[in-house]
Protein backbone atom coordinates (compact mmCIF):
# COMPACT_ATOMS: atom_id res chain seq x y z
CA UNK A 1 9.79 5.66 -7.70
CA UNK A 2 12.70 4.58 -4.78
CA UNK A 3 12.46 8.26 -4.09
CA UNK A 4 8.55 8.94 -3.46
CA UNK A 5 8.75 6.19 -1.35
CA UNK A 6 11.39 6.97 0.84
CA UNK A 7 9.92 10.54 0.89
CA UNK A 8 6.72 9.20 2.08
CA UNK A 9 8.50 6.89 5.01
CA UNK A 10 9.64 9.94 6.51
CA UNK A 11 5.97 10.39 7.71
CA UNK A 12 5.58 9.86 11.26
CA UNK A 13 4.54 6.39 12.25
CA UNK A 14 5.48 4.85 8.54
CA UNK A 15 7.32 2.05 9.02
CA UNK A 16 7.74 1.00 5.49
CA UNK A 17 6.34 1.48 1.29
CA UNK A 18 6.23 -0.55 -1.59
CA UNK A 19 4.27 -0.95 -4.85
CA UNK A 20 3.32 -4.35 -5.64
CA UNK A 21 1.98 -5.21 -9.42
CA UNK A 22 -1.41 -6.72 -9.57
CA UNK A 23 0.71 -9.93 -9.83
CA UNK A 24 2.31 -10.12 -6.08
CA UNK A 25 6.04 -8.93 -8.01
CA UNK A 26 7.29 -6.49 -6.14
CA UNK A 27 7.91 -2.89 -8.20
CA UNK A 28 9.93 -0.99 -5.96
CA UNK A 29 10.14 -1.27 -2.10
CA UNK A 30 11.52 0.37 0.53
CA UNK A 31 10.69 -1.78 3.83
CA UNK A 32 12.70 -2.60 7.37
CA UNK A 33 15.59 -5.11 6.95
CA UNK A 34 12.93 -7.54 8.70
CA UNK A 35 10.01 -7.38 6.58
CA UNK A 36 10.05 -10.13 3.39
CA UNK A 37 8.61 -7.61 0.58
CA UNK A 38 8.06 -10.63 -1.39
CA UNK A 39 5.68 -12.09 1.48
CA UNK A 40 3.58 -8.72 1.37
CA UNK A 41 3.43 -8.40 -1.90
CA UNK A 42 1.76 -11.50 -2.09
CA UNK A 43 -0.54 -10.72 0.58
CA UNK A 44 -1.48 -7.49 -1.01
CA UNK A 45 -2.27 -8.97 -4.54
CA UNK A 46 -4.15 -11.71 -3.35
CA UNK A 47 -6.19 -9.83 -0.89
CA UNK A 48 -6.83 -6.93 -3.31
CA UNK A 49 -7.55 -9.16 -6.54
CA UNK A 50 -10.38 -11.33 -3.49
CA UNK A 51 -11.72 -7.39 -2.55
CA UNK A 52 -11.98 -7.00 -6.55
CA UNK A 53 -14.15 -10.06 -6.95
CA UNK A 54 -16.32 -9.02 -4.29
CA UNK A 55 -16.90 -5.75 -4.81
CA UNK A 56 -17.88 -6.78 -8.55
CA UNK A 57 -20.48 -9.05 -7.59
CA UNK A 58 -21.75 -6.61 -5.26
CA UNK A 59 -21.90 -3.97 -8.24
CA UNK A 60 -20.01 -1.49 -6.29
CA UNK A 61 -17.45 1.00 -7.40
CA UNK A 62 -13.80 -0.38 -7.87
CA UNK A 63 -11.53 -0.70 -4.45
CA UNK A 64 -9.59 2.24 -3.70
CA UNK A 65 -7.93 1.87 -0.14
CA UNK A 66 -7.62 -1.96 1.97
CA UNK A 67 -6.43 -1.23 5.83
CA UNK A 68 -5.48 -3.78 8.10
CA UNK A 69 -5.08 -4.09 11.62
CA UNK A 70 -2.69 -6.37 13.39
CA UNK A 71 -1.81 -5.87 17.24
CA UNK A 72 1.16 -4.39 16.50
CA UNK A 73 1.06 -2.38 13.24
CA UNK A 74 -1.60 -1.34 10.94
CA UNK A 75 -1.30 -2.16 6.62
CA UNK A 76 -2.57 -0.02 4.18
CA UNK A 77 -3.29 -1.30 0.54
CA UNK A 78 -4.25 0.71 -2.34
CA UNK A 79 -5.00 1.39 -6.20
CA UNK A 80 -1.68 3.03 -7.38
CA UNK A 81 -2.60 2.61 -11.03
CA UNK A 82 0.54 1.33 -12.19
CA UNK A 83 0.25 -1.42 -8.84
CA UNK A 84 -0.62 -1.74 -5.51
CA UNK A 85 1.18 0.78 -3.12
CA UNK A 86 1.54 -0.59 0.66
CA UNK A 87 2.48 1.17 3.47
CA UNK A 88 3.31 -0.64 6.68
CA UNK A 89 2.83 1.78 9.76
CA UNK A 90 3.33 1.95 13.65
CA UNK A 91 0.08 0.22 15.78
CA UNK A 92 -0.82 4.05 17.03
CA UNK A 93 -1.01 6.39 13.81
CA UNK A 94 -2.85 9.43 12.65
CA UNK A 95 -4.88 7.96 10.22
CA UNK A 96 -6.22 10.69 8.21
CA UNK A 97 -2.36 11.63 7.91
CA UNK A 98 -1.27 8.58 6.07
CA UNK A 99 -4.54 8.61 4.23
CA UNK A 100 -3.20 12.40 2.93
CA UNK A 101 0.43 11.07 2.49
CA UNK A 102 -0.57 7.66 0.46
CA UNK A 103 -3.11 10.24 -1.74
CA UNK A 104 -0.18 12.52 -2.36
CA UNK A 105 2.30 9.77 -3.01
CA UNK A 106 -0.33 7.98 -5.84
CA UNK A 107 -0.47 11.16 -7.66
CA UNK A 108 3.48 11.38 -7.91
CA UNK A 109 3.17 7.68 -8.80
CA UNK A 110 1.24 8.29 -11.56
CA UNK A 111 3.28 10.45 -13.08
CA UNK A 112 5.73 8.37 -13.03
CA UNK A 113 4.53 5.53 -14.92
C-alpha cells in the first residue's frame, strides 16, 4: 500500500496520499512532515460519511470523488473500497491528471485488500 502511494506522489503537483478507513484511522499515509494525517483523516471521514447522508436522501448514486479547494492547495477525497484515499495537491494542477492517477491508484488498491 506505502508503495502505490508513494508511486502516485511522484505525479506532478501531488503533494501528498493517504487512505483513511471510513472511521477517520489512518491506513497508510504518505504526507509532508507538516501535514497532521490524523487531522485529515478526520476531515475526510466526516465529510465523506455527511456527502453519504446526503446523497442518500437525495436517492442518488453512491459518492465516488469529493474535491476541495483551499487558496493554496486543492484535496481530493475518494471511494477506495477498502477506505478513503486522499491526495493533497499543489493550488495549480492538471486536474484530469490526478483524476487518471487517483483512478489508477484505486484499482492497485483494490487489489491489495
Amino acid at each position: 500500500m506505502h508503495e502505490i502511494l508513494s508511486e502516485l506522489n511522484k505525479t506532478t503537483g501531488i503533494t501528498g496520499s493517504m487512505v483513511v478507513g471510513n472511521d477517520g484511522i489512518v491506513i497508510a499515509a504518505n504526507l509532508q512532515e507538516n501535514v497532521e494525517d490524523d487531522t485529515i483523516g478526520a476531515l475526510a471521514a466526516s465529510i465523506t460519511a455527511n456527502i453519504h447522508k446526503s446523497l442518500k436522501r437525495l436517492q442518488s448514486s453512491p459518492l465516488k470523488h469529493v474535491t476541495i479547494e483551499a487558496d493554496d492547495a486543492k484535496l481530493f477525497f475518494s471511494d477506495a473500497g477498502l477506505g478513503i484515499l486522499v491526495v493533497t495537491t499543489d493550488k495549480e494542477v492538471n486536474i484530469g491528471l490526478i483524476r487518471l492517477e487517483i483512478k489508477n491508484a484505486i484499482s492497485r488498491l483494490k487489489t491489495v485488500s
